[in-house]
Protein backbone atom coordinates (compact mmCIF):
# COMPACT_ATOMS: atom_id res chain seq x y z
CA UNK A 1 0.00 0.00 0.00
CA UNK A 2 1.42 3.35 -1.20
CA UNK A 3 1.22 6.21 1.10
CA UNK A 4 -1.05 7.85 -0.37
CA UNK A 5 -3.53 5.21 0.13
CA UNK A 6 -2.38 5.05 3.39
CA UNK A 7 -3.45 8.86 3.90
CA UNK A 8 -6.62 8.27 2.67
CA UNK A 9 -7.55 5.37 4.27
CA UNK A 10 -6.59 6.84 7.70
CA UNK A 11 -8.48 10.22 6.63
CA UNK A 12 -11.73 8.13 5.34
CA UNK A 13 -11.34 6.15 9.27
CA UNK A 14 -11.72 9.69 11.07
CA UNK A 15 -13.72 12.08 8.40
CA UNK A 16 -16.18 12.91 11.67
CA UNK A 17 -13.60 13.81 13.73
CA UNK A 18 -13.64 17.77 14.08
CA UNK A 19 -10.35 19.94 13.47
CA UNK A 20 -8.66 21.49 16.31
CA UNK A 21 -7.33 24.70 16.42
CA UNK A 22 -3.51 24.74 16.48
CA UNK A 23 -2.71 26.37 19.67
CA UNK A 24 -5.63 24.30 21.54
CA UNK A 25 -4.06 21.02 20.12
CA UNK A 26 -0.64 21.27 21.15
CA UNK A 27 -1.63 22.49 24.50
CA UNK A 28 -3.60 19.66 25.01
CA UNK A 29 -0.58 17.14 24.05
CA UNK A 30 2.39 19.05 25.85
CA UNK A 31 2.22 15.73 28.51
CA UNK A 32 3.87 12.71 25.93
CA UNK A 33 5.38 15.79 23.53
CA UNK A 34 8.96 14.69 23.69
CA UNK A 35 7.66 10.97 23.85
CA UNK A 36 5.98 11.41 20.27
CA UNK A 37 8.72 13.48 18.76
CA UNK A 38 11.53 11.02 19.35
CA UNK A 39 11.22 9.11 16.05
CA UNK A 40 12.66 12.00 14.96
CA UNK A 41 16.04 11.97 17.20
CA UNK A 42 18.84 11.15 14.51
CA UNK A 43 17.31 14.06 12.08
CA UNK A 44 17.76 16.70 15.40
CA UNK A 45 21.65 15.49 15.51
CA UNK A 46 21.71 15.88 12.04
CA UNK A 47 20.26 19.34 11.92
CA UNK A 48 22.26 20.42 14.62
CA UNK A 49 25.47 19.42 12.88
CA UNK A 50 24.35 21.16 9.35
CA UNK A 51 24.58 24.84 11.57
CA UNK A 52 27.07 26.81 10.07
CA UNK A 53 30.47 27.09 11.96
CA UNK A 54 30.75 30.94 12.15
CA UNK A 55 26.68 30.82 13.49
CA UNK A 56 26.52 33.08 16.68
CA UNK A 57 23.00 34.26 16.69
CA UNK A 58 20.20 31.60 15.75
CA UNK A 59 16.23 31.66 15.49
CA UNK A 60 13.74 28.86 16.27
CA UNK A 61 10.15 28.91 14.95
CA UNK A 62 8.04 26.88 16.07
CA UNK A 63 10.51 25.71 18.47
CA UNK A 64 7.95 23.54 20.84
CA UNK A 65 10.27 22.15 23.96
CA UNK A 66 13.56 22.69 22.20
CA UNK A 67 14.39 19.27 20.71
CA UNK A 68 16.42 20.55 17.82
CA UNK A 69 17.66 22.78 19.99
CA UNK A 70 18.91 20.29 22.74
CA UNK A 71 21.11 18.75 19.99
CA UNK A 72 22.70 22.45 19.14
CA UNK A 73 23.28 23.52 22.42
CA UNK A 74 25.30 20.29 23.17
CA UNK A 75 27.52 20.91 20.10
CA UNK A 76 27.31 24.57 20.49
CA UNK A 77 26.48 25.50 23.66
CA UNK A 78 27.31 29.44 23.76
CA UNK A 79 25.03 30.45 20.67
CA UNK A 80 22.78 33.44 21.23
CA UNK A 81 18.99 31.41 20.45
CA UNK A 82 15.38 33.16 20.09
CA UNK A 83 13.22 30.62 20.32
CA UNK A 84 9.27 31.11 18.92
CA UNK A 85 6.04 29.02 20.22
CA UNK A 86 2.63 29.62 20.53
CA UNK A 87 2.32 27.75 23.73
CA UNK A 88 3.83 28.73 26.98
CA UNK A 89 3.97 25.19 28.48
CA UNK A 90 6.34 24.44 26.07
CA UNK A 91 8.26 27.25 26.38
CA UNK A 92 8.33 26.59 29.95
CA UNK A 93 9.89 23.32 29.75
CA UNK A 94 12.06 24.58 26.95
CA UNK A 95 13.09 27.32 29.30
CA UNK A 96 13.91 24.54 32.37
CA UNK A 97 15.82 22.22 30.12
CA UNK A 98 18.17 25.54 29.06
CA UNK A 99 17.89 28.07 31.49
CA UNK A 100 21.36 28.65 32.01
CA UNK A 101 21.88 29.42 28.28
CA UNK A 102 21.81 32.49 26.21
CA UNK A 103 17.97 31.72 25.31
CA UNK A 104 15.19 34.12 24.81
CA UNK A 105 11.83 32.38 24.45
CA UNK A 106 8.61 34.76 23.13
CA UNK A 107 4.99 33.12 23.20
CA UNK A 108 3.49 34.08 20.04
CA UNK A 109 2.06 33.51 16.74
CA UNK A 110 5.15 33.49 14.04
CA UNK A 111 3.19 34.85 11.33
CA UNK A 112 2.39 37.71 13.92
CA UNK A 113 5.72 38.06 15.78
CA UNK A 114 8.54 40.22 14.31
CA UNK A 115 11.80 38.80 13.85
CA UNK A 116 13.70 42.03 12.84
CA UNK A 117 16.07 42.68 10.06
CA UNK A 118 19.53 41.43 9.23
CA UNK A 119 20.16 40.18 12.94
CA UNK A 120 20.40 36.02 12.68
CA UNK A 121 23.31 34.01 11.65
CA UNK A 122 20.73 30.96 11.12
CA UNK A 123 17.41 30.06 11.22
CA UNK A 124 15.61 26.68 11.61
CA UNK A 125 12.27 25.19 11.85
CA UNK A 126 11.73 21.68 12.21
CA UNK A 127 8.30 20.05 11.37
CA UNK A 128 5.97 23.35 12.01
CA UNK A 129 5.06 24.63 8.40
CA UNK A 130 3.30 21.76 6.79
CA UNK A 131 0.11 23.12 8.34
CA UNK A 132 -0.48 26.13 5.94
CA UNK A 133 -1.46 27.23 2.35
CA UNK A 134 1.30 28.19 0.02
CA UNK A 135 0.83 32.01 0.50
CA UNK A 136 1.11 31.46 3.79
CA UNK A 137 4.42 30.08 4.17
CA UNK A 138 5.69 32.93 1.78
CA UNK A 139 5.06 35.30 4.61
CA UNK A 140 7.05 33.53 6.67
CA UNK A 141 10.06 32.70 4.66
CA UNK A 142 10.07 36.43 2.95
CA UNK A 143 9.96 36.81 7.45
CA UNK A 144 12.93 34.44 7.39
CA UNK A 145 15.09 35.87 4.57
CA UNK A 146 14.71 39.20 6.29
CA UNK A 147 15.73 38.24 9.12
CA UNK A 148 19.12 36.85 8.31
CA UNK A 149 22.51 38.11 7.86
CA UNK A 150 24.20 38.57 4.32
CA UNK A 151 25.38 34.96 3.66
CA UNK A 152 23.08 33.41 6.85
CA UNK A 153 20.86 30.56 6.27
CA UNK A 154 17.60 29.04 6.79
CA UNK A 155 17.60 25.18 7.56
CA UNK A 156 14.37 22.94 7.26
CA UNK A 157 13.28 19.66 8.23
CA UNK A 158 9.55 18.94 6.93
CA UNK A 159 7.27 17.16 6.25
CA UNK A 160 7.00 16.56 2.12
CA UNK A 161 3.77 15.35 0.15
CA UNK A 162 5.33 12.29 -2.17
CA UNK A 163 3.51 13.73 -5.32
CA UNK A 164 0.94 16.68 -6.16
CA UNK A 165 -2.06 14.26 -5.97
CA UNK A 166 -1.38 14.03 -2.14
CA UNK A 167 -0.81 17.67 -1.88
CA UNK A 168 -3.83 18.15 -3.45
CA UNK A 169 -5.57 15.64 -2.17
CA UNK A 170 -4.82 16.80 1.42
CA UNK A 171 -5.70 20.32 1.14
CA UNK A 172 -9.33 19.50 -0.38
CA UNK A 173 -9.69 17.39 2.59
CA UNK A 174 -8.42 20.11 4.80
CA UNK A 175 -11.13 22.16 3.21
CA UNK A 176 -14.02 19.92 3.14
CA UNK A 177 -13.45 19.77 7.25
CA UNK A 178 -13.47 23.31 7.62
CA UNK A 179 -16.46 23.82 5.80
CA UNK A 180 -18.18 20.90 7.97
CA UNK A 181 -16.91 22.81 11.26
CA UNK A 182 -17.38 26.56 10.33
CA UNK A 183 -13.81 27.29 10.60
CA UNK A 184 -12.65 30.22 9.10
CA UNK A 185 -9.91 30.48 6.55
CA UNK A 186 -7.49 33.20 9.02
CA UNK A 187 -8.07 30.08 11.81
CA UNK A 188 -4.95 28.26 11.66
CA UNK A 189 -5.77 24.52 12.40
CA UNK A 190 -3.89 21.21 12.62
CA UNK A 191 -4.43 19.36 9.98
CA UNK A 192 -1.22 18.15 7.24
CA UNK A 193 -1.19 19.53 3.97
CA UNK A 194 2.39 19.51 3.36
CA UNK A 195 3.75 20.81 -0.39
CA UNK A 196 6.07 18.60 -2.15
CA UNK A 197 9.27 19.09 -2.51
CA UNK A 198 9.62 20.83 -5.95
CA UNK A 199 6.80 23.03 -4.42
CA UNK A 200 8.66 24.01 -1.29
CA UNK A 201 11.72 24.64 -2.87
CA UNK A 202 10.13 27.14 -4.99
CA UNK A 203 8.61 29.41 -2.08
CA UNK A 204 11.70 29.20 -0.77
CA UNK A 205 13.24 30.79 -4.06
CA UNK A 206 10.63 33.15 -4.63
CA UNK A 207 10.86 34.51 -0.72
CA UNK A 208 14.19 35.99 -2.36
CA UNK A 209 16.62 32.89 -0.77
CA UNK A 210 19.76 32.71 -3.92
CA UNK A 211 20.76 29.20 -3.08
CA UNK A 212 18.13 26.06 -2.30
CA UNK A 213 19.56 22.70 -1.88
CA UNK A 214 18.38 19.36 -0.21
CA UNK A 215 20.62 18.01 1.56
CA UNK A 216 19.37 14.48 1.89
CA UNK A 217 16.48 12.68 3.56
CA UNK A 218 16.60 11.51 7.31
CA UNK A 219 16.62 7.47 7.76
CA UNK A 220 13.21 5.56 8.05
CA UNK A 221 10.88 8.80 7.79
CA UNK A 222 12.58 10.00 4.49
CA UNK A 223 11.74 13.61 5.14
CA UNK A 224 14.13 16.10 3.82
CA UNK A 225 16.31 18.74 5.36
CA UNK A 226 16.39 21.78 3.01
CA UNK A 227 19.40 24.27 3.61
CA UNK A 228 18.99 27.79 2.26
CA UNK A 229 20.94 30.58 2.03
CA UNK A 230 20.64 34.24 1.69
């Protein structure tokens, strides 16, 4: 069975369950967080060895309870992090795990929260963006490329839809529920609709980044980590 049919299957199993609002749903799940996200372990060592040498400053969207950045404060423990989440229990065991570090946490939404110009060596986001509509993410990478030094660089581990007929596929479905619920279109809500690849890379280009690459795919969950710099 492909994974496509996989999706579909799984979505056809719980069409009647209602979509949750994003902050709601990970406030709900902060208890087993770290639990759920270890799958992901090897791809947090590997993103934490991709960030450039001569990185001093670094931002985290989306940053949760710092996995990703539990593996770059081991191998570079004196960088200067700003860490973004919309939910303070995270934060707050983010903030326990690296107190003692140079750290800023901010509660907020990161389509919302400024990031400033031209004042990040690096940025990284690791599986937070595969929630939103194409023009969506534009706002937040054109954010992104702002954000960064001459020469600095964005690094991305995400989730990737296989071929447009998922992507398409997923964002109907994403639709259909809203429409069932009475969600608005400006209420962000959790539900996958992830872009493939070729589709990522070029929001990345058009947010103004000169130089996309992949860089591979991370072992069993063959989900890519996307380097890009400014």
């Amino acid at each position: 069975m492909d994974e496509l049919t996989k999706i579909k299957k799984w979505l056809e199993d719980t069409a009647d369950e209602p979509l949750e609002e994003m902050g709601s749903f990970f406030a709900a799940r902060v208890e087993g967080y770290e639990e759920h996200m270890s799958v992901w372990k090897d791809c947090y060592k590997w993103m934490a060895q991709m960030i450039p040498e001569r990185t001093q400053t670094l931002l985290d969207i989306g940053c949760g309870t710092g996995l990703e950045l539990d593996e770059i404060f081991r191998l570079r423990p004196d960088l200067a992090v700003t860490g973004i989440d919309l939910e303070q229990a995270m934060l707050d065991r983010l903030r326990k795990k690296h107190g003692r570090r140079n750290l800023r946490c901010i509660r907020g939404d990161y389509f919302q929260v400024p990031f400033g110009e031209a004042c990040f060596d690096t940025a990284v986001s690791f599986e937070t963006l595969h929630h939103f509509k194409s023009e969506d993410k534009l706002i937040v990478f054109k954010k992104l490329y702002d954000s960064l030094k001459p020469g600095g660089c964005y690094l991305e581990v995400d989730y990737i839809a296989e071929s447009e007929e998922m992507e398409e596929y997923l964002f109907a479905e994403c639709a259909r529920r809203r429409k069932k619920c009475g969600i608005p279109e400006d209420t962000f809500v959790h539900f996958d609709t992830p872009l493939t690849l070729e589709h990522e890379m070029e929001l990345l280009r058009e947010a103004g980044f000169g130089k996309v690459e992949c860089l591979g795919y991370s072992g069993e969950s063959d989900t890519p980590l996307l380097r890009s710099v400014k």
